[in-house]
N, C-alpha and C. Protein backbone atom coordinates (compact mmCIF):
# COMPACT_ATOMS: atom_id res chain seq x y z
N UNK A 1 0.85 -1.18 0.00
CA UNK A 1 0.00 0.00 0.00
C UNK A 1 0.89 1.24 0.00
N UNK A 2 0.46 2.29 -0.78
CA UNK A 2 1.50 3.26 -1.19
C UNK A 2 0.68 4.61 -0.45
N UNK A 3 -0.68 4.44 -0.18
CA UNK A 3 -1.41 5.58 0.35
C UNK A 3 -0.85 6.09 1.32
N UNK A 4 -0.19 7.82 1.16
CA UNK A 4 0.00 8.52 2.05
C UNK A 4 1.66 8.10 2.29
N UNK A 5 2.26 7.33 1.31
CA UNK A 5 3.39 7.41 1.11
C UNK A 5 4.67 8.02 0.49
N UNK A 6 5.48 9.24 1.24
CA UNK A 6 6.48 9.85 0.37
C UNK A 6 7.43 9.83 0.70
N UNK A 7 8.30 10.48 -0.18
CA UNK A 7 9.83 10.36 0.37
C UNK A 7 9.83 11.71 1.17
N UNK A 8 10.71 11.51 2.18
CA UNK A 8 10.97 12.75 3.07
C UNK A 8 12.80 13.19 3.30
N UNK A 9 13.12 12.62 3.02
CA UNK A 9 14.75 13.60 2.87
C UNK A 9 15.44 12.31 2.11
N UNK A 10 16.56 13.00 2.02
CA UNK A 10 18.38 12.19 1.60
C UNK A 10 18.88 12.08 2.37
N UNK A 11 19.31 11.31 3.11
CA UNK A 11 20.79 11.37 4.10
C UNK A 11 21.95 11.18 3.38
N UNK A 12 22.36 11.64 4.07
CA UNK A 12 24.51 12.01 3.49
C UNK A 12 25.38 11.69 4.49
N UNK A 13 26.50 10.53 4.45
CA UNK A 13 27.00 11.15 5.36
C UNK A 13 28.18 11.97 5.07
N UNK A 14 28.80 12.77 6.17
CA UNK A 14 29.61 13.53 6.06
C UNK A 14 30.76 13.03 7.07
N UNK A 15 31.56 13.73 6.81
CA UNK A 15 32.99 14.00 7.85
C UNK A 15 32.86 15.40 8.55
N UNK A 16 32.30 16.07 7.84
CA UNK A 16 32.32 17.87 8.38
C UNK A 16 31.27 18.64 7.93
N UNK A 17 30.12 18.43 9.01
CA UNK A 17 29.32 19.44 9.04
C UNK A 17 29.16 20.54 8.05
N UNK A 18 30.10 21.27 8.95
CA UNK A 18 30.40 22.72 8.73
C UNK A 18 30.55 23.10 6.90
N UNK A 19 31.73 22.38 6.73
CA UNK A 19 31.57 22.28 5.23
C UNK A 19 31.03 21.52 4.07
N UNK A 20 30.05 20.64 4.65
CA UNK A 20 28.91 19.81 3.86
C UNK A 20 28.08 20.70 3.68
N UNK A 21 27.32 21.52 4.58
CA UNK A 21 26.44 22.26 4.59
C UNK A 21 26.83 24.00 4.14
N UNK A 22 27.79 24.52 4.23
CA UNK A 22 28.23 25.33 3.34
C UNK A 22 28.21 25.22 1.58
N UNK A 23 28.87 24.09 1.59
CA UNK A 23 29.03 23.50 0.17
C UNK A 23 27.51 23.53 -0.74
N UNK A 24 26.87 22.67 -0.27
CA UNK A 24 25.08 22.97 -0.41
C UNK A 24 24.30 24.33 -0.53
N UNK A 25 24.64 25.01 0.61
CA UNK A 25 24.15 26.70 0.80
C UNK A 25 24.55 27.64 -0.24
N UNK A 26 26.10 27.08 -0.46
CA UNK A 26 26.49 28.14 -1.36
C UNK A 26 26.19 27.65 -2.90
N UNK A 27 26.11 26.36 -3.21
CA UNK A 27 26.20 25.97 -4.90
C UNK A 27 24.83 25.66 -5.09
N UNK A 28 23.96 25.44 -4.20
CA UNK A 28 22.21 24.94 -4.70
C UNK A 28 21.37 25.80 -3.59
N UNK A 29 21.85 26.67 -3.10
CA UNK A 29 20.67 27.64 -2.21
C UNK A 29 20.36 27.16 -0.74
N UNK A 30 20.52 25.68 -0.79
CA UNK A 30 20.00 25.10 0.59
C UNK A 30 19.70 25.81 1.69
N UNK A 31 18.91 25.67 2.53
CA UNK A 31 18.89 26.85 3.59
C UNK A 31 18.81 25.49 4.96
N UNK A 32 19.83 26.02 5.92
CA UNK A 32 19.94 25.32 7.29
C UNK A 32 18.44 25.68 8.05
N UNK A 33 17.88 24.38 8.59
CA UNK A 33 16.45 24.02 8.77
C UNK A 33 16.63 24.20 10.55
N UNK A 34 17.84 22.95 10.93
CA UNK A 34 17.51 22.87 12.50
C UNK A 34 19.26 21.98 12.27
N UNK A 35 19.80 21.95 13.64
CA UNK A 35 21.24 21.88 13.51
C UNK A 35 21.14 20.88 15.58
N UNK A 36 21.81 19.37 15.29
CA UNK A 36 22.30 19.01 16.67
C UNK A 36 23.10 18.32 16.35
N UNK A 37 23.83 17.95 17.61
CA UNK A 37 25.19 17.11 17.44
C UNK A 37 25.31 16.03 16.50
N UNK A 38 25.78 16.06 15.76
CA UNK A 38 26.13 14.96 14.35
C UNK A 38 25.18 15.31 13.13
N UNK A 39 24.74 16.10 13.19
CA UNK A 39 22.80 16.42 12.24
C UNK A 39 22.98 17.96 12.32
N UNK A 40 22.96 18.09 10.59
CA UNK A 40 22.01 19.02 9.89
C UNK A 40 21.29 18.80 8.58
N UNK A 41 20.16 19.63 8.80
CA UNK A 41 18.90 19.45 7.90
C UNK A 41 18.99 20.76 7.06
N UNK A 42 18.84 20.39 5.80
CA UNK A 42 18.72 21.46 4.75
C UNK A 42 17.75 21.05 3.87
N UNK A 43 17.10 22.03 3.43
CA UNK A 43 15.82 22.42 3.12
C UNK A 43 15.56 23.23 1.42
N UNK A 44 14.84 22.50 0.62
CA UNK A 44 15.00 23.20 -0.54
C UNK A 44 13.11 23.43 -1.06
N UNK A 45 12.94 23.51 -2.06
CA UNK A 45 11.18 23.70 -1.71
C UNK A 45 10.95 22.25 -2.51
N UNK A 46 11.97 21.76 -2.81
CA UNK A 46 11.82 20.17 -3.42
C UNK A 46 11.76 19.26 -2.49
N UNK A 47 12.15 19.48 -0.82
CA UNK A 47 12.64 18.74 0.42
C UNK A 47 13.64 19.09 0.71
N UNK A 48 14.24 17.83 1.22
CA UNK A 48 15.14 18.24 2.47
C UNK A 48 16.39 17.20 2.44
N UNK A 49 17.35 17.55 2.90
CA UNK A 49 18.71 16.70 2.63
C UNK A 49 19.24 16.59 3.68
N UNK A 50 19.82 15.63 4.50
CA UNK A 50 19.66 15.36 6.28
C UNK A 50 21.21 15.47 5.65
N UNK A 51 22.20 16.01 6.44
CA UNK A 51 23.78 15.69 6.32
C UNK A 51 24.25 14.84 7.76
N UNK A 52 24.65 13.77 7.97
CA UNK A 52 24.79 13.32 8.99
C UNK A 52 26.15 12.77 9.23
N UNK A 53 27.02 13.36 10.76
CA UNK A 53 28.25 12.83 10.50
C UNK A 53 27.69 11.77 11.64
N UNK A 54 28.42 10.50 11.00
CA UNK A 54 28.56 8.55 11.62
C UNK A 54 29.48 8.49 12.78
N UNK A 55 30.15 9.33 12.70
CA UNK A 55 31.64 9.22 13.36
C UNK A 55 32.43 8.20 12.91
N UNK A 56 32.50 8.33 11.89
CA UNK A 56 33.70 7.84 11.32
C UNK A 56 33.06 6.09 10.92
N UNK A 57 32.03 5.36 11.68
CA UNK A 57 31.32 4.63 11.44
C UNK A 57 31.26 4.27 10.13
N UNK A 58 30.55 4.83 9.18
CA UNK A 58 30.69 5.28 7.90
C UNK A 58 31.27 5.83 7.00
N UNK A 59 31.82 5.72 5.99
CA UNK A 59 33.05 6.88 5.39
C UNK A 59 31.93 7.01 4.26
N UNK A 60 31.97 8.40 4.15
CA UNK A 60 31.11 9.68 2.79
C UNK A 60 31.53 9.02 1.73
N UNK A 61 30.63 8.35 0.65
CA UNK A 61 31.46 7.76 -0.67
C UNK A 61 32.09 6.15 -0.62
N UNK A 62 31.90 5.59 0.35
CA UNK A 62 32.11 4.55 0.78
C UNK A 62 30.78 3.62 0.29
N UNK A 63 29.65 3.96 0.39
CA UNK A 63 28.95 2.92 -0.56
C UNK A 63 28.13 3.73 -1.11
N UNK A 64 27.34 3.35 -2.34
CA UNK A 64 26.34 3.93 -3.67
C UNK A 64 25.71 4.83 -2.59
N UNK A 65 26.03 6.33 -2.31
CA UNK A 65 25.13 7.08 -2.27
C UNK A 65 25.25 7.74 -3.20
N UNK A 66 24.09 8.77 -3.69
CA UNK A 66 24.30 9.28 -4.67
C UNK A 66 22.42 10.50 -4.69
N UNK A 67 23.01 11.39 -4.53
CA UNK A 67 21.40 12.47 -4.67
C UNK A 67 21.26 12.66 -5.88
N UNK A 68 20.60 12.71 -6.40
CA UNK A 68 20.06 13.16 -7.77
C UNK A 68 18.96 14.46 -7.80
N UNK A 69 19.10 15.41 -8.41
CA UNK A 69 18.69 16.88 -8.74
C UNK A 69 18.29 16.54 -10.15
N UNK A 70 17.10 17.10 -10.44
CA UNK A 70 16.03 17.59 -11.39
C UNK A 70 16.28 18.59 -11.96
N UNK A 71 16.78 19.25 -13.12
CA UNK A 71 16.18 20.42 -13.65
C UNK A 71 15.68 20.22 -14.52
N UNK A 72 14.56 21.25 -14.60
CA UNK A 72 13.75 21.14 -15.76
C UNK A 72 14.53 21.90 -17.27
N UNK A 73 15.57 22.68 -17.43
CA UNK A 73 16.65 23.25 -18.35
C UNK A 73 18.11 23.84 -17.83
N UNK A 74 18.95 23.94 -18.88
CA UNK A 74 19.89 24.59 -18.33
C UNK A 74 21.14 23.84 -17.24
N UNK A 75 20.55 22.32 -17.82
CA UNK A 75 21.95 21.28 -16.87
C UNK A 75 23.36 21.81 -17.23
N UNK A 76 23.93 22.17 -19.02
CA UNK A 76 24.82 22.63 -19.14
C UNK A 76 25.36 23.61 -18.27
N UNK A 77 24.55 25.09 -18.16
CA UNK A 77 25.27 25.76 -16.72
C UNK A 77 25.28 25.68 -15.61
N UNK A 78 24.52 24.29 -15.27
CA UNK A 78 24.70 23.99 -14.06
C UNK A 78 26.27 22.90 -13.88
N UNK A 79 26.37 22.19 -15.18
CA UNK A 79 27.73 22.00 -15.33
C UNK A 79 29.00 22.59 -14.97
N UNK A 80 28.66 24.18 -15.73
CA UNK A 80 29.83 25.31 -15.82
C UNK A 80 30.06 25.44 -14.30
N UNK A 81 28.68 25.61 -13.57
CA UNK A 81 28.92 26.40 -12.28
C UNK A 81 29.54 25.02 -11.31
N UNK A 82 29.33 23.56 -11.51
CA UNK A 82 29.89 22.80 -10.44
C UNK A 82 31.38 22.88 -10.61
N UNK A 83 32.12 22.94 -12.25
CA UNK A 83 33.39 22.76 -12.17
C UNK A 83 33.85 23.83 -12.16
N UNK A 84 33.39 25.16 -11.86
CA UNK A 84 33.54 26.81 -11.28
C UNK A 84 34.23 26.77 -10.01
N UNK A 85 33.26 25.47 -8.80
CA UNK A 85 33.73 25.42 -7.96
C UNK A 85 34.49 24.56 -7.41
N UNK A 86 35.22 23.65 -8.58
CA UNK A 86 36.46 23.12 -8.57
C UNK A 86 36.24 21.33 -8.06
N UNK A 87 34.80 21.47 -8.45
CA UNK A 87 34.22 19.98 -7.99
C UNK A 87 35.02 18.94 -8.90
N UNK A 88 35.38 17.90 -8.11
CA UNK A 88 35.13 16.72 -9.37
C UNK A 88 34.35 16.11 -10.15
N UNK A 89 34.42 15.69 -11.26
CA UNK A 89 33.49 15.24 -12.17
C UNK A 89 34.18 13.96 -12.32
N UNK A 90 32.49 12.96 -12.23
CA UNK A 90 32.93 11.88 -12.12
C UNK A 90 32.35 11.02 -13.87
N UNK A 91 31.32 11.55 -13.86
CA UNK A 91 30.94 11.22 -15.29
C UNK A 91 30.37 13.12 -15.84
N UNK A 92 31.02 13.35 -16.84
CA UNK A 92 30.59 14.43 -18.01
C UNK A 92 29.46 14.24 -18.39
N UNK A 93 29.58 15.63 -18.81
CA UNK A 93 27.83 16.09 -19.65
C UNK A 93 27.97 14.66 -20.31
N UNK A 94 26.48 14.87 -20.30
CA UNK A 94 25.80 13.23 -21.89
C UNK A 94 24.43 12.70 -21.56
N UNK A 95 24.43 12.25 -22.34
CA UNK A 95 22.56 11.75 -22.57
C UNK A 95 22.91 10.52 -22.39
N UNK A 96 21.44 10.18 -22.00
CA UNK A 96 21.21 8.38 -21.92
C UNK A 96 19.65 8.68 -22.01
N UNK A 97 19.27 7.36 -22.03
CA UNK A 97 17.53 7.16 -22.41
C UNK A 97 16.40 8.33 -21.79
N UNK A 98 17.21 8.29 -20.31
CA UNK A 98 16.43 9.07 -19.56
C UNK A 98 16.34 10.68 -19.87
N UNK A 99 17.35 11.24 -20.16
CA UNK A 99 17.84 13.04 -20.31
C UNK A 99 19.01 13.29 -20.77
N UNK A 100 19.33 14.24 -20.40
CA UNK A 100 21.22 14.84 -19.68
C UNK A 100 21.28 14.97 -18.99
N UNK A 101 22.68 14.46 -18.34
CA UNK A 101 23.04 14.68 -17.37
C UNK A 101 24.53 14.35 -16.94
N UNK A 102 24.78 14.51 -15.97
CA UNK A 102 26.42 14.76 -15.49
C UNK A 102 26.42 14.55 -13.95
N UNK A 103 27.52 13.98 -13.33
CA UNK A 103 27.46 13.52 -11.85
C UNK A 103 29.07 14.18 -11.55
N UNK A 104 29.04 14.27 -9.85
CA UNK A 104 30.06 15.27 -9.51
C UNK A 104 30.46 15.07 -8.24
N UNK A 105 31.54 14.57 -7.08
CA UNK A 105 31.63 14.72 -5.65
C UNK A 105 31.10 15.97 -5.00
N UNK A 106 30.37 15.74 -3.74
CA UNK A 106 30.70 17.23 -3.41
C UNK A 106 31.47 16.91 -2.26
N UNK A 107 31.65 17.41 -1.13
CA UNK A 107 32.79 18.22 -0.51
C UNK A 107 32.91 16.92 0.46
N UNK A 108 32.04 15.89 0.49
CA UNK A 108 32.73 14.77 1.40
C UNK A 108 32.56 13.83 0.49
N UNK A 109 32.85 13.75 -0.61
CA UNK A 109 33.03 12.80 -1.57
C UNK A 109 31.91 11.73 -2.25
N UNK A 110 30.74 11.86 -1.95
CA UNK A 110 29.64 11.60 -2.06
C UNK A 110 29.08 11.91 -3.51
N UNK A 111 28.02 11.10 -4.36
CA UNK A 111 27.94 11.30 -5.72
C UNK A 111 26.79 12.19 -5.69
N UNK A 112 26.36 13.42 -6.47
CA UNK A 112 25.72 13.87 -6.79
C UNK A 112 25.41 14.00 -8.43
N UNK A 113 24.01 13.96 -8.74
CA UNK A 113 23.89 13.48 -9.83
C UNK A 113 22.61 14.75 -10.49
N UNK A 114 23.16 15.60 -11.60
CA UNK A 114 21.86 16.22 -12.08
C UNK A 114 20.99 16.06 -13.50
N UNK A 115 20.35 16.22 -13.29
CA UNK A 115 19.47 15.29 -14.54
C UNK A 115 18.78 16.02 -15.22
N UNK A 116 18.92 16.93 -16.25
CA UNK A 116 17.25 16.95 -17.08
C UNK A 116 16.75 15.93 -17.81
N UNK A 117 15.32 15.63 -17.58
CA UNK A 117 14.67 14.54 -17.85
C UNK A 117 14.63 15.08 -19.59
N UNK A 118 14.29 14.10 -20.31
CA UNK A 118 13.99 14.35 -21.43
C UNK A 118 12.46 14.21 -22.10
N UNK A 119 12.15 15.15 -22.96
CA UNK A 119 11.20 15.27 -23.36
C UNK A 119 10.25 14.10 -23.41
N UNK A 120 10.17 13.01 -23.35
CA UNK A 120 9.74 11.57 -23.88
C UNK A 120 9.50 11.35 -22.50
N UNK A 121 10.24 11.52 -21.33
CA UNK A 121 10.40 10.81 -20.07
C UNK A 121 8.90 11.93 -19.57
N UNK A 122 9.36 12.97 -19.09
CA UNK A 122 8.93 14.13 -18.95
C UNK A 122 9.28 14.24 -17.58
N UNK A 123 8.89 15.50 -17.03
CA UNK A 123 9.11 16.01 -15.72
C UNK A 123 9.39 15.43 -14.70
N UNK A 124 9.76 15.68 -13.35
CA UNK A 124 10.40 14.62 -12.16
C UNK A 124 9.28 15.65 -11.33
């Protein structure tokens, strides 16, 4: 039964707070929601992205995480602007069945992935 079923955040983990959640604020707008020891919540009007440090429990990039971002146009400058900020790119611009798209570390090594859907697929 799916009634009244949604997704409610991403978790991440991190090594550093401080600059997981900077990294986010400054390259996709994120805005800091509520902040406690090992936990912050960031907030976009799409949801919400939990950054959580494991203590070391976990290492960031250590298994398939990976967020994936929607735009509806304009993935190319969203390209320009990730390797602006000196991100790695792990796979380049390119199409596949689904859209374009391009994937990138951010600041604790974790995959982020942005997508425009393609016309055929349609909207996310």
């Amino acid at each position: 039964m799916t009634s009244g079923l949604r997704i409610g955040a991403f978790v991440a983990p991190v090594t550093n707070l401080d600059r997981a959640a900077a990294f986010y604020a400054k390259l996709f707008g994120f805005i800091e929601q509520w902040r406690m020891a090992g936990l912050v919540v960031l907030s976009t009007s799409s949801g919400q992205l939990w950054l959580l440090d494991y203590g070391g429990r976990l290492e960031p990039g250590g298994r398939p995480t990976q967020l994936v971002l929607f735009v509806n146009e304009g993935v190319d400058e969203w390209e320009a602007k990730v390797r602006a900020e000196g991100c790695e790119i792990s796979q380049t611009l390119h199409d596949d069945p689904l859209g374009r798209l391009f994937i990138f570390a951010d600041s604790e090594g974790n995959l982020v992935e942005i997508r425009q859907p393609s016309a055929t697929v349609g909207g996310f």
